[in-house]
N, C-alpha and C. Protein backbone atom coordinates (compact mmCIF):
# COMPACT_ATOMS: atom_id res chain seq x y z
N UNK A 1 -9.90 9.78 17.42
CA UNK A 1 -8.55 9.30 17.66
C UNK A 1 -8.54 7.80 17.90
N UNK A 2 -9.33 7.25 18.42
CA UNK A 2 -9.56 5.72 18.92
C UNK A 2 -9.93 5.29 17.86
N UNK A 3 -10.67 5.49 16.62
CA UNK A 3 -11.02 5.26 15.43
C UNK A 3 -9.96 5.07 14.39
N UNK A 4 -9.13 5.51 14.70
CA UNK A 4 -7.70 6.09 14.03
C UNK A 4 -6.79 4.46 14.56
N UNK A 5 -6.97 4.27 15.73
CA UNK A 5 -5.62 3.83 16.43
C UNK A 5 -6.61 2.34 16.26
N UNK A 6 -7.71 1.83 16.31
CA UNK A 6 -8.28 0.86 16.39
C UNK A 6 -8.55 -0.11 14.66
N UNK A 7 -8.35 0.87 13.84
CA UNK A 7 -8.07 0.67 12.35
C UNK A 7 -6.74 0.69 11.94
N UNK A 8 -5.63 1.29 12.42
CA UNK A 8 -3.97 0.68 12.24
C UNK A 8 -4.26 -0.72 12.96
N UNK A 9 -4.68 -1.04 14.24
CA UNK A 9 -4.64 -2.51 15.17
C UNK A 9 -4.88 -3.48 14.37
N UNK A 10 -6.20 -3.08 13.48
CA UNK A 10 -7.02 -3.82 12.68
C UNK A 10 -6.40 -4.69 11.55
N UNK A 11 -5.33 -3.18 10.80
CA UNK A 11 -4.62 -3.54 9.57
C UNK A 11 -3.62 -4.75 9.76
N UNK A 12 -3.01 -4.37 11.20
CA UNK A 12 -2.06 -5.22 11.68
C UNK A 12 -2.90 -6.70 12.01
N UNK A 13 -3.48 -7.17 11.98
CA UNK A 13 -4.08 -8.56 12.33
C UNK A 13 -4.39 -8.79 11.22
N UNK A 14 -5.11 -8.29 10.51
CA UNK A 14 -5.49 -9.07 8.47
C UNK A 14 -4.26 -8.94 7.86
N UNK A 15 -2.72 -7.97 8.47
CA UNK A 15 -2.10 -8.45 7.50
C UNK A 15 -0.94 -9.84 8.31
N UNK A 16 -0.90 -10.36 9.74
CA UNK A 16 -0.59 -11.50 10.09
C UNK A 16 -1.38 -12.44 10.02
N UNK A 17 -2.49 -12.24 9.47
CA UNK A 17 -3.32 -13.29 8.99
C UNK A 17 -2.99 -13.99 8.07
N UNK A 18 -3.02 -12.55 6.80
CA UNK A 18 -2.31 -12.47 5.57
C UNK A 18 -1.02 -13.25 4.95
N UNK A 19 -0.34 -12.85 5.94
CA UNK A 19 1.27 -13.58 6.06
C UNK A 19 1.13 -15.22 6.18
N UNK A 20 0.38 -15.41 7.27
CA UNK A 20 0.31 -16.69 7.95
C UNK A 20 -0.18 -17.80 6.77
N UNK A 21 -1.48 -17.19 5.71
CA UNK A 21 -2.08 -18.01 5.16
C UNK A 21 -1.16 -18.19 3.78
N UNK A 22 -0.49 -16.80 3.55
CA UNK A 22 0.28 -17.16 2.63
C UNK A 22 1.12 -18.11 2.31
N UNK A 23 2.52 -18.35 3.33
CA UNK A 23 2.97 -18.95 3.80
C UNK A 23 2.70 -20.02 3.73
N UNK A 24 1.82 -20.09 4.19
CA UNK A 24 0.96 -22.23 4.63
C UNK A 24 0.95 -22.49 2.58
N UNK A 25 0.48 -21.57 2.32
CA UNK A 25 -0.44 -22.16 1.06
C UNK A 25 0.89 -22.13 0.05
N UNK A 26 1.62 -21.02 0.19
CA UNK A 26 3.33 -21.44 -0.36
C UNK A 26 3.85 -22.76 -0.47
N UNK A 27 3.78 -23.06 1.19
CA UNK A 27 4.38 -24.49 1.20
C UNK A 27 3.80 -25.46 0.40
N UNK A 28 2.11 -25.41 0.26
CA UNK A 28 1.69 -26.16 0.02
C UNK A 28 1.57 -26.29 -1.66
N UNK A 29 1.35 -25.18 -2.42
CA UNK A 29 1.73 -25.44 -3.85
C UNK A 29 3.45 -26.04 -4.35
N UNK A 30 3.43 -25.32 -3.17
CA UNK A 30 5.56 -25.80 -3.25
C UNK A 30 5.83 -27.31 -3.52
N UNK A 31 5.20 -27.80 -2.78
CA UNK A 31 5.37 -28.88 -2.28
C UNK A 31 4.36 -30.23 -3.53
N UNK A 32 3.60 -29.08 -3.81
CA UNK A 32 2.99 -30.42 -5.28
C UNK A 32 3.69 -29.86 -6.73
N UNK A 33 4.23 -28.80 -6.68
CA UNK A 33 4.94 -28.38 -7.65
C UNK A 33 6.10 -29.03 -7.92
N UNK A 34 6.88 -28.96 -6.77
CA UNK A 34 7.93 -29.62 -6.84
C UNK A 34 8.84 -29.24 -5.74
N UNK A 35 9.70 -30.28 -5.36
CA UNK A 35 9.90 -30.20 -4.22
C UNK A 35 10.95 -28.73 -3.69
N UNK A 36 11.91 -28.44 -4.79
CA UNK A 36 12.58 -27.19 -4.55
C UNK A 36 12.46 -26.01 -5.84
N UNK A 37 11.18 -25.92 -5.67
CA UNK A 37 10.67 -24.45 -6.33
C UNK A 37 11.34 -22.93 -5.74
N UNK A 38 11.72 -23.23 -5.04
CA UNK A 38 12.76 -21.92 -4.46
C UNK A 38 13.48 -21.92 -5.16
N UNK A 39 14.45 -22.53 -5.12
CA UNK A 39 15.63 -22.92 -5.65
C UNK A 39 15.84 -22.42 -7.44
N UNK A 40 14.70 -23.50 -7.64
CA UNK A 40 14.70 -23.17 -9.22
C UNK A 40 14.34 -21.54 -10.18
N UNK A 41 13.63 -20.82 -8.85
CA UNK A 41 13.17 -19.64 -8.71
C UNK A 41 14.66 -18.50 -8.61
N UNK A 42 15.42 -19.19 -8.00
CA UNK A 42 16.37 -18.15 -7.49
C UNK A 42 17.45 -18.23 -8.42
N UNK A 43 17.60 -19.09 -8.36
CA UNK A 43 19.00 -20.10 -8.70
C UNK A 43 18.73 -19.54 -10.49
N UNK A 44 18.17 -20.60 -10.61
CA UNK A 44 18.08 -20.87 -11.94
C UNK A 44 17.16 -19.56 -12.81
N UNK A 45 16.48 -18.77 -12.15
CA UNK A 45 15.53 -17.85 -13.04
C UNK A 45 14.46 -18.33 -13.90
N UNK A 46 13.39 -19.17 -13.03
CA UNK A 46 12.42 -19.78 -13.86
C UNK A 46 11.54 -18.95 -14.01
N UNK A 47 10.84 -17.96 -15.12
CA UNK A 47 10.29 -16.84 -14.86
C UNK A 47 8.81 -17.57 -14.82
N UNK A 48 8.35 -18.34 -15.62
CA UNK A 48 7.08 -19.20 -15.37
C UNK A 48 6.94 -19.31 -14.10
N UNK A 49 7.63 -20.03 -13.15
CA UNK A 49 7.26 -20.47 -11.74
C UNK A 49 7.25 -19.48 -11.06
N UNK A 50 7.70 -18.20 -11.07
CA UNK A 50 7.77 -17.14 -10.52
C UNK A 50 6.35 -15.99 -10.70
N UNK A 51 6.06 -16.31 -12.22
CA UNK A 51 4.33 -15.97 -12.73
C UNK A 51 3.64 -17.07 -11.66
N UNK A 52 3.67 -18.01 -11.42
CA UNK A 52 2.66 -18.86 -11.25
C UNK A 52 2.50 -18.48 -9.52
N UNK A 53 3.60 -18.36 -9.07
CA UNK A 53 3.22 -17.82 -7.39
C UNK A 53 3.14 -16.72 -7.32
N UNK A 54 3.18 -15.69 -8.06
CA UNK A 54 2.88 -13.79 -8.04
C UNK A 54 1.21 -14.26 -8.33
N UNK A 55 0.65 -15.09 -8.98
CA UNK A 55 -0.60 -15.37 -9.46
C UNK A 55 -1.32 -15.55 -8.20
N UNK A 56 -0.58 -16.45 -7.78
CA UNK A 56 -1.36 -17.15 -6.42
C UNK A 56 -0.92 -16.45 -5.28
N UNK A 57 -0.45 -15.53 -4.91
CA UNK A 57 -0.46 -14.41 -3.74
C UNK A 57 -1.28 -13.40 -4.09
N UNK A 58 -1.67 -12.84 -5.45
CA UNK A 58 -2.62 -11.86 -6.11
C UNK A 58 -4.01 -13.34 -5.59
N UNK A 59 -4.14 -14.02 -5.95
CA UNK A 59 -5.25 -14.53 -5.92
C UNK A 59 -5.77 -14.52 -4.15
N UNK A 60 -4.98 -14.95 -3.42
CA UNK A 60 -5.09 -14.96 -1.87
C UNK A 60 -5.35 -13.73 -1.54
N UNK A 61 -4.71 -13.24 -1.54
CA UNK A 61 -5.16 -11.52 -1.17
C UNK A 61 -6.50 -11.07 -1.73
N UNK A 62 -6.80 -11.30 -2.68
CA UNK A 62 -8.40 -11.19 -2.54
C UNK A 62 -9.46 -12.11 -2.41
N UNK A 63 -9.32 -13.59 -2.05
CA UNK A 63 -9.82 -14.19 -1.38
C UNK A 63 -9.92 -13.74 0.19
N UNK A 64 -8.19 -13.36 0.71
CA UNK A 64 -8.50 -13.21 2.05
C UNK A 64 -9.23 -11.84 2.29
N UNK A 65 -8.84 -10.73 1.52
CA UNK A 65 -9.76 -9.25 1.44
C UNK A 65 -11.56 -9.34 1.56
N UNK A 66 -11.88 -10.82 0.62
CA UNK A 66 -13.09 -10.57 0.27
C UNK A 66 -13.54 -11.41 2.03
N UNK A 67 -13.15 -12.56 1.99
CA UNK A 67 -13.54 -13.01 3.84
C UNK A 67 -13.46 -11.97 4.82
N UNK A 68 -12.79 -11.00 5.12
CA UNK A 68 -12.76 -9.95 5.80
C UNK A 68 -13.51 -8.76 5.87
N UNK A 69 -14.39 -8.54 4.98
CA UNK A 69 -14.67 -7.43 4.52
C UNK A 69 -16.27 -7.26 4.29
């Protein structure tokens, strides 16, 4: 049971890790990409820029999977 409840705890910290690094590294392609990549994402339907950060959250996630593991 403690095995059980100590591996949900677990999941919960690699995935605010998860979040946290995402986030940072969002801003930070955001930000050499161009300055309102949101925008152009939402707004406008840039499906390229929208490939290019689904790329780079697939890529983080197993960078951060493989550090963890």
């Amino acid at each position: 049971m403690w095995k059980i409840i100590s591996n949900i705890i677990e999941m919960f910290i690699y995935s605010a890790v998860y979040i946290v690094v995402l986030l940072v590294s969002l801003k930070i392609v955001g930000a050499s990409i161009s300055a309102d990549f949101e925008k152009k994402i939402v707004n406008e339907g840039n499906t390229g820029l929208s490939i290019i950060c689904g790329c780079l959250l697939i890529g983080i996630a197993i960078v951060v999977s493989g550090v963890f593991r």
